[in-house]
N, C-alpha and C. Protein backbone atom coordinates (compact mmCIF):
# COMPACT_ATOMS: atom_id res chain seq x y z
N UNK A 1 6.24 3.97 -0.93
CA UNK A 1 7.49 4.20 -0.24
C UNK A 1 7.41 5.55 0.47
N UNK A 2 7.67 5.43 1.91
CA UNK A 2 8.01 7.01 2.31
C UNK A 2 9.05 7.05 3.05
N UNK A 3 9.81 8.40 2.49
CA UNK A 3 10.69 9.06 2.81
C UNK A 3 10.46 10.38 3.27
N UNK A 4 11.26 10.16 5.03
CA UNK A 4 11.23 11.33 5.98
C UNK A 4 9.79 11.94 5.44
N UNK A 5 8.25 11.34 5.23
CA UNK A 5 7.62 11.87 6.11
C UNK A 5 6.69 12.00 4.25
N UNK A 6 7.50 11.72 3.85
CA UNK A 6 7.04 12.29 2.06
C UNK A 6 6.74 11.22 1.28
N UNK A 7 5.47 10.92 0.93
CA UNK A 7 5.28 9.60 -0.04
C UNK A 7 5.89 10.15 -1.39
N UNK A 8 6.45 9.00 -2.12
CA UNK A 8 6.99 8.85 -2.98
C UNK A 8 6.78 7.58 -4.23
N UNK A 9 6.56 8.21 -5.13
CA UNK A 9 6.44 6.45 -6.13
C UNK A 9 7.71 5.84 -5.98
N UNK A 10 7.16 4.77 -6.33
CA UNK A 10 8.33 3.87 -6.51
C UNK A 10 9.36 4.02 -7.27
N UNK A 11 10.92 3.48 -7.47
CA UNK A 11 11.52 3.24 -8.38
C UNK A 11 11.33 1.91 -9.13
N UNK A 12 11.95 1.72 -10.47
CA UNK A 12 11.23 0.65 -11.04
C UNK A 12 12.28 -0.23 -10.26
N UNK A 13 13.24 -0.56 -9.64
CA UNK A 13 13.96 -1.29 -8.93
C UNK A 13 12.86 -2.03 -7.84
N UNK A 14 12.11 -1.27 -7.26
CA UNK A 14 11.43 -1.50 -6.18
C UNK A 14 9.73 -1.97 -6.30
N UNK A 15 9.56 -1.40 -7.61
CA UNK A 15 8.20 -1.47 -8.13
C UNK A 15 8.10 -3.41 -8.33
N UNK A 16 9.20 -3.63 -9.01
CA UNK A 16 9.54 -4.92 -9.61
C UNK A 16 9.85 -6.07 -8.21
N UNK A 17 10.50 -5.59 -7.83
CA UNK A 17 10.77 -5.99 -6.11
C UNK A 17 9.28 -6.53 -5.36
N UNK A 18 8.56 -5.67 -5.46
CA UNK A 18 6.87 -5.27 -4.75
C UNK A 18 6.50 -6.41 -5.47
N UNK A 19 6.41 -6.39 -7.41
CA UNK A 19 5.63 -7.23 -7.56
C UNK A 19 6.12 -8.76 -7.69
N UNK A 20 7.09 -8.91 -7.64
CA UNK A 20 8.05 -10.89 -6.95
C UNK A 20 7.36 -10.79 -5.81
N UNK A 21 7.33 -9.95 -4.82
CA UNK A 21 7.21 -10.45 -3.41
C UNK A 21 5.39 -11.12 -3.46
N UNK A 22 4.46 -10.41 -4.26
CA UNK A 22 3.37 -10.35 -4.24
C UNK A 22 2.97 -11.89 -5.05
N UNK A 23 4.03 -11.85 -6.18
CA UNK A 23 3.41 -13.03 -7.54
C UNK A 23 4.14 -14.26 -6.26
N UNK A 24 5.04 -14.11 -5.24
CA UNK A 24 5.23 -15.38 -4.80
C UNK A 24 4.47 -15.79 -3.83
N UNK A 25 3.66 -15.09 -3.18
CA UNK A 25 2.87 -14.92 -2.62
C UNK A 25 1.33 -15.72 -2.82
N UNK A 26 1.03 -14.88 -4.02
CA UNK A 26 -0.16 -15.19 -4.32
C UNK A 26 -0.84 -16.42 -4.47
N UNK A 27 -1.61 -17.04 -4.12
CA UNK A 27 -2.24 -18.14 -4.13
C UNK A 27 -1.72 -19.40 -3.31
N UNK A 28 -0.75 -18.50 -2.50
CA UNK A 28 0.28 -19.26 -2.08
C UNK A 28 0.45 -19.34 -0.22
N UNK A 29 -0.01 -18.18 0.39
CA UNK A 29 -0.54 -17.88 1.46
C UNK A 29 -0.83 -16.43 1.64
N UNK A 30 -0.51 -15.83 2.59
CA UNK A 30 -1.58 -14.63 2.90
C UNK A 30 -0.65 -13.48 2.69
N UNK A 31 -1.06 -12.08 2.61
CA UNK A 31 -0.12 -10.98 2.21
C UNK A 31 -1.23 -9.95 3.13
N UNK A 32 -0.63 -9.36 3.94
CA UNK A 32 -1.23 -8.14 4.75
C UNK A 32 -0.90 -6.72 4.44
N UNK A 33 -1.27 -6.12 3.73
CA UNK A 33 -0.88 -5.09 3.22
C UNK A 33 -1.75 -3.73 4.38
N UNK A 34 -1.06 -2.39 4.25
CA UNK A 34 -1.54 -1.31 5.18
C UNK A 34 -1.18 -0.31 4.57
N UNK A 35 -2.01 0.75 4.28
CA UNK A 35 -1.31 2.31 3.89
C UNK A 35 -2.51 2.98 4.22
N UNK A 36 -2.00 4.31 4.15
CA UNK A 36 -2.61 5.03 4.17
C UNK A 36 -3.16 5.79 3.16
N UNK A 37 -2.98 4.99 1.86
CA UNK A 37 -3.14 5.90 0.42
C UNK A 37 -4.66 5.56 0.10
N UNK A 38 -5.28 5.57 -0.49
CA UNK A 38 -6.77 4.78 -0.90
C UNK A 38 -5.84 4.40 -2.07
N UNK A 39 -7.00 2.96 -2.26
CA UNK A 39 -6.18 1.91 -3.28
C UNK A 39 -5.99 2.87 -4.73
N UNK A 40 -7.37 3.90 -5.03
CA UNK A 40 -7.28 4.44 -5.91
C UNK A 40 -5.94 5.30 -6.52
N UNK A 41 -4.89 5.31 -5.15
CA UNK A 41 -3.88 6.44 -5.39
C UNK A 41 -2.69 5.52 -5.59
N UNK A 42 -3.36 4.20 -5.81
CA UNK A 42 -1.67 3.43 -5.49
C UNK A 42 -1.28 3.32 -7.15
N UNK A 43 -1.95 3.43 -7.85
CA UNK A 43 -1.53 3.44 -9.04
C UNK A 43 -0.39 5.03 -9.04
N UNK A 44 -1.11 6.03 -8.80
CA UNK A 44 0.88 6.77 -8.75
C UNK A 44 1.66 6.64 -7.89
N UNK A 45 1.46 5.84 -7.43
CA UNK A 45 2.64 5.58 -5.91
C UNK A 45 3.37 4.24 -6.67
N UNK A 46 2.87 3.28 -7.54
CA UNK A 46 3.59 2.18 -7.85
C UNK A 46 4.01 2.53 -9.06
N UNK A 47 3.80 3.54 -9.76
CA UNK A 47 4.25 4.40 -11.15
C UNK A 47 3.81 4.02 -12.29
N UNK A 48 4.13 2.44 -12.62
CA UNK A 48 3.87 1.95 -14.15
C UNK A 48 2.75 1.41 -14.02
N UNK A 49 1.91 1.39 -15.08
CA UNK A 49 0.30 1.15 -15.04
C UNK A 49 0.44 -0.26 -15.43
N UNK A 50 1.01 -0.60 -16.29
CA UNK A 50 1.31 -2.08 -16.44
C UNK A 50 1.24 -3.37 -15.14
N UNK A 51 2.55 -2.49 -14.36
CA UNK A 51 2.92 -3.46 -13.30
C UNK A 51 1.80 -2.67 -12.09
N UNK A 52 1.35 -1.52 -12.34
CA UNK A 52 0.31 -1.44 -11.20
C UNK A 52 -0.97 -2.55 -11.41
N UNK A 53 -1.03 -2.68 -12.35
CA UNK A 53 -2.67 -3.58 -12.96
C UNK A 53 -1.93 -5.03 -12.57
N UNK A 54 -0.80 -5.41 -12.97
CA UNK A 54 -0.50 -6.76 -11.96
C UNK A 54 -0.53 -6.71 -10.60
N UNK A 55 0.28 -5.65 -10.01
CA UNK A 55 0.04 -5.96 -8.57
C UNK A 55 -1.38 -5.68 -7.99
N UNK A 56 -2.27 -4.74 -8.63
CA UNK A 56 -2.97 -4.29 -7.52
C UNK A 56 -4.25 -5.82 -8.53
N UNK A 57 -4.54 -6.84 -9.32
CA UNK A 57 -4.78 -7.34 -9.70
C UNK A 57 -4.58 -8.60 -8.73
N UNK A 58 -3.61 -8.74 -8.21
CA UNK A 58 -3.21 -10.08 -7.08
C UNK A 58 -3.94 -9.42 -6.13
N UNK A 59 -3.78 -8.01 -5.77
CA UNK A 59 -3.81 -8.02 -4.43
C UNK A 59 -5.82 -7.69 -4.26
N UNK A 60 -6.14 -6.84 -4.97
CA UNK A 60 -7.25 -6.45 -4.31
C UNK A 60 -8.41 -7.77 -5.09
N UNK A 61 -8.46 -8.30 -6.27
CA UNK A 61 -9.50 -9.36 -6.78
C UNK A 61 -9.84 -10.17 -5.19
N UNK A 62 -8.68 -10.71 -4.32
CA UNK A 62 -8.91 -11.81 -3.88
C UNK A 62 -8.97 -11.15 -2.13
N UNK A 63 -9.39 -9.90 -2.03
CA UNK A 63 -9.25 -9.76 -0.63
C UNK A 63 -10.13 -9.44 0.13
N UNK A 64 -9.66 -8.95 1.46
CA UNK A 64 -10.92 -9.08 2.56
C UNK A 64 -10.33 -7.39 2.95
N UNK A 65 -11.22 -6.30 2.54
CA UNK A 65 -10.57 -4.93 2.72
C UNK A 65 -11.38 -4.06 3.92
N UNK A 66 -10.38 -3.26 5.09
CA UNK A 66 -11.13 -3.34 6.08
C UNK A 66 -10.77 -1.68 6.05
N UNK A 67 -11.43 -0.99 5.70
CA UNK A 67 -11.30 0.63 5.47
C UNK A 67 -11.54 1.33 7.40
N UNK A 68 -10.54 1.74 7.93
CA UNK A 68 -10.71 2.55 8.88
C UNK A 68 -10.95 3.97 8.96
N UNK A 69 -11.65 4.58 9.65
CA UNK A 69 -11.95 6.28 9.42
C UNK A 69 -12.53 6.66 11.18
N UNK A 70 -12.13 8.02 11.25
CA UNK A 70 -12.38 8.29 12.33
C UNK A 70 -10.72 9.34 12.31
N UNK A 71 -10.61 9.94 13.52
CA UNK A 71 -9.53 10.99 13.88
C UNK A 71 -8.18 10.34 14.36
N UNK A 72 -7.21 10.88 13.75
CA UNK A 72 -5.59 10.20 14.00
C UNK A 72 -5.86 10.03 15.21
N UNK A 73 -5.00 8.99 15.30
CA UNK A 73 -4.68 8.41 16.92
C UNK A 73 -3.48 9.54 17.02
N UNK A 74 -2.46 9.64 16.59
CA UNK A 74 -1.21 10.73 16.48
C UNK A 74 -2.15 12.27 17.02
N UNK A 75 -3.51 12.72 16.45
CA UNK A 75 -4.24 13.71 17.35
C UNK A 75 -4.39 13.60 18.63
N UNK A 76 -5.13 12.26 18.71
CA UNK A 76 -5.41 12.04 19.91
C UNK A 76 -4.35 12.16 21.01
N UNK A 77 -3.55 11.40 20.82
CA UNK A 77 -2.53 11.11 21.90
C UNK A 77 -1.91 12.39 21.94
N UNK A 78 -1.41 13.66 20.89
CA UNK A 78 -1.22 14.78 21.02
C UNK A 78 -1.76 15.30 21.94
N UNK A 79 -3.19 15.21 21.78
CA UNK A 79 -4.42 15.71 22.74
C UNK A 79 -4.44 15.85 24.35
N UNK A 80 -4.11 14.17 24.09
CA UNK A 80 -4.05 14.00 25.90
C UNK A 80 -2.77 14.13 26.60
N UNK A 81 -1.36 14.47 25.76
CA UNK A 81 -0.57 14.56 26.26
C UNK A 81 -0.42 16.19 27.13
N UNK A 82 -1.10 16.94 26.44
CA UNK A 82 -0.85 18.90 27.00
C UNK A 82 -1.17 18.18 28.47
């Protein structure tokens, strides 16, 4: 979750939320997920280790993970705007 600019863990309201959307999901059709955290950090971003090991359990066993690297586009376009 981010707020004005600040990642934040979840509340368990939302944590629980995350993982319905995911368990209805699963096996069921496709889920596109995007952050900017490495998966390694999503365990404190989703808070409870429990429900992190379910969600990140649906999500990463069965996926196709496409790691981008290289310099912000937000630089860039900074760049060329002066």
């Amino acid at each position: 979750m981010c707020l004005l600019g600040r990642i934040q863990a979840l509340d368990s309201h939302n944590r629980i939320t995350l993982l319905e959307i995911i368990e209805d999901r699963h096996n069921n059709g496709s889920i596109i997920v995007t952050s900017q955290i490495p998966v390694q950090g999503w365990y404190d971003i989703i808070g409870e280790k429990t429900i992190a090991d379910a969600i990140l359990d649906r999500l990463i066993h069965q996926s196709h993970r496409l790691e981008l690297h290289g310099e912000s586009m937000r630089k860039k376009r900074g760049i060329n705007k002066g």
